[in-house]
C-alpha atoms as a PDB file:
ATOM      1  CA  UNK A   1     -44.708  -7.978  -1.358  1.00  0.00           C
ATOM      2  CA  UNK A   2     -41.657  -8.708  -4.207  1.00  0.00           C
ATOM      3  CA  UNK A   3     -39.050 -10.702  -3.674  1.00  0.00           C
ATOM      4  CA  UNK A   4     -35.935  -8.637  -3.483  1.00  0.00           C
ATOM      5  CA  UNK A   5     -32.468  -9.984  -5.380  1.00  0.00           C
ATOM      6  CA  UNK A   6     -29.360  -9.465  -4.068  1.00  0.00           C
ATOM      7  CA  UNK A   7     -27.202  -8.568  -7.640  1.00  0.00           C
ATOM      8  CA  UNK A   8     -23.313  -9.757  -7.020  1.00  0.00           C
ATOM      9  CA  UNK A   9     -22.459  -6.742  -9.510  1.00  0.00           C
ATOM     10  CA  UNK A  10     -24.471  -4.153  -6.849  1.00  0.00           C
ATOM     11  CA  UNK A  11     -22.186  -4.698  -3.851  1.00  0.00           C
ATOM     12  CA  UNK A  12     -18.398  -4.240  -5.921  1.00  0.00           C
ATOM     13  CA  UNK A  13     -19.777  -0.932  -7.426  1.00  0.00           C
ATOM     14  CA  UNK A  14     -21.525   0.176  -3.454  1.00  0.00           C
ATOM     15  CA  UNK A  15     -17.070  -0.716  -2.160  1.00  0.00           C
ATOM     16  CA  UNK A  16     -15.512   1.693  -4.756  1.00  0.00           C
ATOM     17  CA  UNK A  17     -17.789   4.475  -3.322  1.00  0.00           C
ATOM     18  CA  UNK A  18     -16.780   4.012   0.218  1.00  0.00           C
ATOM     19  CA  UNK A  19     -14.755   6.821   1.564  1.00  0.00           C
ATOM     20  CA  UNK A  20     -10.990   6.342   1.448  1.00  0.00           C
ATOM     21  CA  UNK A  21      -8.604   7.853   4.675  1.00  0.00           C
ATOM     22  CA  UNK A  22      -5.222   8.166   3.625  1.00  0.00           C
ATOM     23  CA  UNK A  23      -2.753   7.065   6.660  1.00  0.00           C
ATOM     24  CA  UNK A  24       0.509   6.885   5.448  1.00  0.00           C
ATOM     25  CA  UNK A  25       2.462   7.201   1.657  1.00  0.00           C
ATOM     26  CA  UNK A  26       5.669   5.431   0.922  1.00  0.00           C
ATOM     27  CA  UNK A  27       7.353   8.742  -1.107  1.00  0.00           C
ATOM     28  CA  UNK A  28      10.540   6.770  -0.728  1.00  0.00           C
ATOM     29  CA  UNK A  29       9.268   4.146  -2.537  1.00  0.00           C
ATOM     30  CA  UNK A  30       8.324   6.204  -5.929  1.00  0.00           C
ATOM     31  CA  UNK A  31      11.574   8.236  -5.783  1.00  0.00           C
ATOM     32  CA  UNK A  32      13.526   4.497  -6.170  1.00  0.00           C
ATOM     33  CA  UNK A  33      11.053   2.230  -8.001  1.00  0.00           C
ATOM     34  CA  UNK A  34       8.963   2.611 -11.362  1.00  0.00           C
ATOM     35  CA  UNK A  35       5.805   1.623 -10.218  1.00  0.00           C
ATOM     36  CA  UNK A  36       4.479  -1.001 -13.147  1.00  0.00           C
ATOM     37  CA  UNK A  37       1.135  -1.862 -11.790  1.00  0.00           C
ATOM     38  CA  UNK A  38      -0.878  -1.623  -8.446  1.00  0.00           C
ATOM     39  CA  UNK A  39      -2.872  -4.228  -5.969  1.00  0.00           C
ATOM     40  CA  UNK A  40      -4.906  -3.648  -3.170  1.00  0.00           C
ATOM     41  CA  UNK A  41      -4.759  -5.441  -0.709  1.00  0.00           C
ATOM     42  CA  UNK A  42      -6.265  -5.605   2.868  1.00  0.00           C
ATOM     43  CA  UNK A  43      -4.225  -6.892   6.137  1.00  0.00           C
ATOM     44  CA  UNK A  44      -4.873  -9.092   8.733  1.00  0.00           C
ATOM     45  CA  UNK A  45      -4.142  -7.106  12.257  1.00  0.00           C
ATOM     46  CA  UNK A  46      -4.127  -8.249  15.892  1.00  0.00           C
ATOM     47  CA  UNK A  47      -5.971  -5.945  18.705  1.00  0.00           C
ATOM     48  CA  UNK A  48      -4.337  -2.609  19.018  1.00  0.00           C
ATOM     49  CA  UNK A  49      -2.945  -2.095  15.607  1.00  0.00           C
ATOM     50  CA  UNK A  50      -6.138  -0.681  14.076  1.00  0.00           C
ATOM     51  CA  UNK A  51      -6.044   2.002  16.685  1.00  0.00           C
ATOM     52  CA  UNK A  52      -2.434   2.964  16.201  1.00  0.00           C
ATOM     53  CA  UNK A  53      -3.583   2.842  12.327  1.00  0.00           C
ATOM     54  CA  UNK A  54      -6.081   5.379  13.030  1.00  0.00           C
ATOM     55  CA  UNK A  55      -3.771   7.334  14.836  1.00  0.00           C
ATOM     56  CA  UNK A  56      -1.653   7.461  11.821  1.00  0.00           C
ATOM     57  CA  UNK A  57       1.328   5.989  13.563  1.00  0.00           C
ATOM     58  CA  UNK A  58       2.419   3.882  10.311  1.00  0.00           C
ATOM     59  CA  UNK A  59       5.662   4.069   8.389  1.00  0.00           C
ATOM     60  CA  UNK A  60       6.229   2.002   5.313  1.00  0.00           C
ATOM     61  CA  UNK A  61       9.699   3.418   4.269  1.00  0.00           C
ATOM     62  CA  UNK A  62      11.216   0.283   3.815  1.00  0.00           C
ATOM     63  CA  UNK A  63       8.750  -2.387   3.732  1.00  0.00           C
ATOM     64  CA  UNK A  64       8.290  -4.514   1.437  1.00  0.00           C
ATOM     65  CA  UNK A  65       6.048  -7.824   0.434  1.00  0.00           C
ATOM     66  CA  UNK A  66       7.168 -11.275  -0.139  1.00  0.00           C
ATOM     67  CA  UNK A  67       4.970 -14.645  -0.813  1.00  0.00           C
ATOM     68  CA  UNK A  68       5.774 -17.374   1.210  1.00  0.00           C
ATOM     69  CA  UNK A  69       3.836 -21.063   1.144  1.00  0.00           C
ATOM     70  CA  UNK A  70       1.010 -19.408  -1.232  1.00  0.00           C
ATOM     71  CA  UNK A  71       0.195 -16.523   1.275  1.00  0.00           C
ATOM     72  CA  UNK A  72       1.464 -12.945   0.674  1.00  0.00           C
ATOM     73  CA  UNK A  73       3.442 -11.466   4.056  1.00  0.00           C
ATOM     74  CA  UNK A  74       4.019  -7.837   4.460  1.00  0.00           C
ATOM     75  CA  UNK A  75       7.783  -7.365   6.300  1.00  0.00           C
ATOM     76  CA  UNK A  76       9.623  -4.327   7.517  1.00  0.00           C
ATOM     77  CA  UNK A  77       6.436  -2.351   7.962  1.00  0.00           C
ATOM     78  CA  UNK A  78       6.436  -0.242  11.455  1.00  0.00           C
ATOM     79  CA  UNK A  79       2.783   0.546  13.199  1.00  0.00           C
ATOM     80  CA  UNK A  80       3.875   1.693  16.525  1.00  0.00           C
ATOM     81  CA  UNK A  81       2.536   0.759  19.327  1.00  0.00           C
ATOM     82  CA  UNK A  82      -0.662   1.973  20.980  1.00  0.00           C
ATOM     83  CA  UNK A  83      -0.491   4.497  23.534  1.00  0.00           C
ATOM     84  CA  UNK A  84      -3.491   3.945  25.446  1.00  0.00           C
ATOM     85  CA  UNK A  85      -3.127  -0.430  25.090  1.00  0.00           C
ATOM     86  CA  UNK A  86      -1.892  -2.759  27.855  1.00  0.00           C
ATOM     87  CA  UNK A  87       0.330  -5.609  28.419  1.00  0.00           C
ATOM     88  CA  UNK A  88      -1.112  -7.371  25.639  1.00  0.00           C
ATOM     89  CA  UNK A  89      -0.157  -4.400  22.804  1.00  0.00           C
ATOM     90  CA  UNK A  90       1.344  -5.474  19.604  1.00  0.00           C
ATOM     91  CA  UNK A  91       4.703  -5.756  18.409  1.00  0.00           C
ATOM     92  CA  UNK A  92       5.709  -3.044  15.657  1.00  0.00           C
ATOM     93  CA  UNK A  93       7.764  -4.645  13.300  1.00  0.00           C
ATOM     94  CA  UNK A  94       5.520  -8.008  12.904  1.00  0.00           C
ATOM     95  CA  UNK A  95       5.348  -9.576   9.873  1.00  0.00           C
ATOM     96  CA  UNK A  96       1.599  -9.171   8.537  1.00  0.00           C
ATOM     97  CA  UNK A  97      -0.474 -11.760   6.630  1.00  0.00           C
ATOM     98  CA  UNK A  98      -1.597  -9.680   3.416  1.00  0.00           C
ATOM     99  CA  UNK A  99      -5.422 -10.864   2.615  1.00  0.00           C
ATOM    100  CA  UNK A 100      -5.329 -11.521  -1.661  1.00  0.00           C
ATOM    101  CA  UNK A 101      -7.062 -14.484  -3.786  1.00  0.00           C
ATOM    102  CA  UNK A 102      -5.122 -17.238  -4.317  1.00  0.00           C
ATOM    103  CA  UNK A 103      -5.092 -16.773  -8.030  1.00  0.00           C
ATOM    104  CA  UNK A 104      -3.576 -13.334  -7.620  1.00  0.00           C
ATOM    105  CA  UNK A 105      -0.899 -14.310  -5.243  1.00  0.00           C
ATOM    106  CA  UNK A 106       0.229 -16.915  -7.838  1.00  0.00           C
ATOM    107  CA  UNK A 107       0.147 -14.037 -11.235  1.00  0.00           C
ATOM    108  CA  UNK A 108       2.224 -11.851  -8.278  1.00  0.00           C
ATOM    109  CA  UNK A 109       4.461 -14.197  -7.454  1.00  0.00           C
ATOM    110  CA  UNK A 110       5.083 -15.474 -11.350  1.00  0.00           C
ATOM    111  CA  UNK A 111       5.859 -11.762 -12.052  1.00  0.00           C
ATOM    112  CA  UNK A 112       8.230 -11.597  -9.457  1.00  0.00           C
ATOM    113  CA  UNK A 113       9.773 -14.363  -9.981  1.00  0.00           C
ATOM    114  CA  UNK A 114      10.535 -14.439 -13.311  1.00  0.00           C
ATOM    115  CA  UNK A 115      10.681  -9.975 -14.422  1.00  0.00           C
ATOM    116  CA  UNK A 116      12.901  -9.353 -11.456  1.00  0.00           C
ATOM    117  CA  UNK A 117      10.169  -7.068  -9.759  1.00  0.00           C
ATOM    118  CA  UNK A 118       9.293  -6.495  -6.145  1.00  0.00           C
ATOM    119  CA  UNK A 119       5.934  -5.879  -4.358  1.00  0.00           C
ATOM    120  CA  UNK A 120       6.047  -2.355  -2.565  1.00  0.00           C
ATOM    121  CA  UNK A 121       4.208  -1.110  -0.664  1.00  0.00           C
ATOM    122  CA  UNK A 122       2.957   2.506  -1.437  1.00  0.00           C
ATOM    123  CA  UNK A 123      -0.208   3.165   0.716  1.00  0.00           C
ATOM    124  CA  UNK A 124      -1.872   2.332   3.812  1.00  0.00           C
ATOM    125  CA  UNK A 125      -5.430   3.246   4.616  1.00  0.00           C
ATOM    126  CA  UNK A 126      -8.959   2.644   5.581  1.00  0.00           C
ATOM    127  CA  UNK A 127     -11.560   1.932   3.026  1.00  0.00           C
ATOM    128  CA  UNK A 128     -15.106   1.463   4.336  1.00  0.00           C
ATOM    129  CA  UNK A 129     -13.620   1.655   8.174  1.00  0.00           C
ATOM    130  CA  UNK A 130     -11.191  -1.797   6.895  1.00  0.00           C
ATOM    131  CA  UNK A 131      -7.475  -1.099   6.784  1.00  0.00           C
ATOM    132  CA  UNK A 132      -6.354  -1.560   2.952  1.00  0.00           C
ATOM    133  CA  UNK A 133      -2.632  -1.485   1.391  1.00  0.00           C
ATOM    134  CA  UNK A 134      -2.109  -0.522  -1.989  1.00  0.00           C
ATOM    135  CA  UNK A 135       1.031  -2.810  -3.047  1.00  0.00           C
ATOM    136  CA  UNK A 136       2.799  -1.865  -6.018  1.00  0.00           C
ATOM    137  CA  UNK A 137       4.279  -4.212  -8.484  1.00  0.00           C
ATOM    138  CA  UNK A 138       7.799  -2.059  -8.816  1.00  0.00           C
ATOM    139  CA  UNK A 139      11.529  -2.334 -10.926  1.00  0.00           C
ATOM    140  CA  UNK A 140      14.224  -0.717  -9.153  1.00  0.00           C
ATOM    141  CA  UNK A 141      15.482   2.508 -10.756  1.00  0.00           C
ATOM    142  CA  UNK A 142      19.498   3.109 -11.103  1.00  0.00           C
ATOM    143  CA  UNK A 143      21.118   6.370 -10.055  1.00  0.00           C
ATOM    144  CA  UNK A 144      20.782   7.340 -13.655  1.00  0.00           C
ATOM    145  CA  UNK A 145      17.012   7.239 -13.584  1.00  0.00           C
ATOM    146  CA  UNK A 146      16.660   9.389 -10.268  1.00  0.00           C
ATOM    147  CA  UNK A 147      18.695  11.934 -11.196  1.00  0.00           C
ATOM    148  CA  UNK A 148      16.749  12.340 -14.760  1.00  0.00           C
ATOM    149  CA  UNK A 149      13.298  12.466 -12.597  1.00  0.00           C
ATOM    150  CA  UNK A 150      15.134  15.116  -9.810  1.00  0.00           C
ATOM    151  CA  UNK A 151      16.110  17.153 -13.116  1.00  0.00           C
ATOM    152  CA  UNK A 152      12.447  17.525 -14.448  1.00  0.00           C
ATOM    153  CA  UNK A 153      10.942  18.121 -10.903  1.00  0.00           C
ATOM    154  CA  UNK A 154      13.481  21.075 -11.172  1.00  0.00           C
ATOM    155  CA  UNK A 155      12.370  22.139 -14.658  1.00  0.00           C
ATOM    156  CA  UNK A 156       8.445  21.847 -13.970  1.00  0.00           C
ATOM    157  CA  UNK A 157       8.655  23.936 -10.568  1.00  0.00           C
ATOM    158  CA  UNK A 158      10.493  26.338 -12.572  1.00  0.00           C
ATOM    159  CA  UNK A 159       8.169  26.767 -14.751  1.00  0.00           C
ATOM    160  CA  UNK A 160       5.015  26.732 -12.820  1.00  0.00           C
ATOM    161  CA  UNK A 161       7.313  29.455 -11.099  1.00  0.00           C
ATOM    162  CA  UNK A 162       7.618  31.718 -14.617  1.00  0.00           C
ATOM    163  CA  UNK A 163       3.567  30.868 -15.169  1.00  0.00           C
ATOM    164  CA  UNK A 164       2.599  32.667 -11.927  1.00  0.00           C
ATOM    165  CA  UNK A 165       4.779  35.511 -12.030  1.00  0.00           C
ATOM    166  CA  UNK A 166       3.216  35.616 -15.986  1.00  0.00           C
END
């Protein structure tokens, strides 16, 4: 019988095939930020928040991540709490540890730091039955910039409009 070999290059390309479940999308967050770069990220929950996860009882409107003492800490988020849990259910508004390598946590927190940017969050869901966020490294857009982007969501639907009437 051969020896089999367990390739470290075999199990990161056997993760990006697992089947992603989208929970919950921060709109909010693209109509205010320019998103420069994204991060994912997974999150360390207590008991009963999985379940409301998989409910899809999340909102991120809001939320935001910050790095405190070398870890990264998701604030602001809201995962309700469980219908079917107990005394011991979870409180919604908890501040959640946000599971990155060190080495990225430092790059993150040297861009924030020093660009003026902010780590958003823009999506929650399960990879692989794990709950992953996908944080996005954002600048903040002025009124200026939202109006511009409402103006050619106007003139696209328009003319995807004039396309189908042909």
């Amino acid at each position: 019988m051969a020896k089999q070999t367990s390739n470290k290059h075999e199990s990161k390309t056997q993760t990006s095939h697992l089947p992603i479940k989208i929970i919950s999308v921060n709109r909010q967050a693209y109509h205010d930020y320019f998103v420069e770069r994204t991060i994912e990220a997974g999150i360390s929950l207590v008991g009963t928040e999985i379940k409301s996860i998989r409910d899809g009882k999340v909102n991120l409107r809001g939320s935001y991540a910050i790095a405190r003492n070398g870890e990264l800490w998701l604030e602001n988020a809201h995962i309700a709490v469980y219908d079917h849990g107990n005394r011991y259910n979870h409180e919604p508004l908890r501040n959640r540890k946000l599971l990155l390598h060190r080495r990225e946590i430092e790059q993150l927190q040297e861009k924030v730091a020093t660009k003026g940017l902010t780590l958003i969050p823009l999506k929650l869901y399960l990879k692989g039955g794990k709950a992953k966020i996908e944080l996005g490294l954002c600048r903040g857009k002025k009124l200026y910039d939202k109006r511009e982007a409402i103006a050619e969501r106007d003139v696209k639907r328009e003319i995807e409009r004039v396309i189908r009437k042909g």
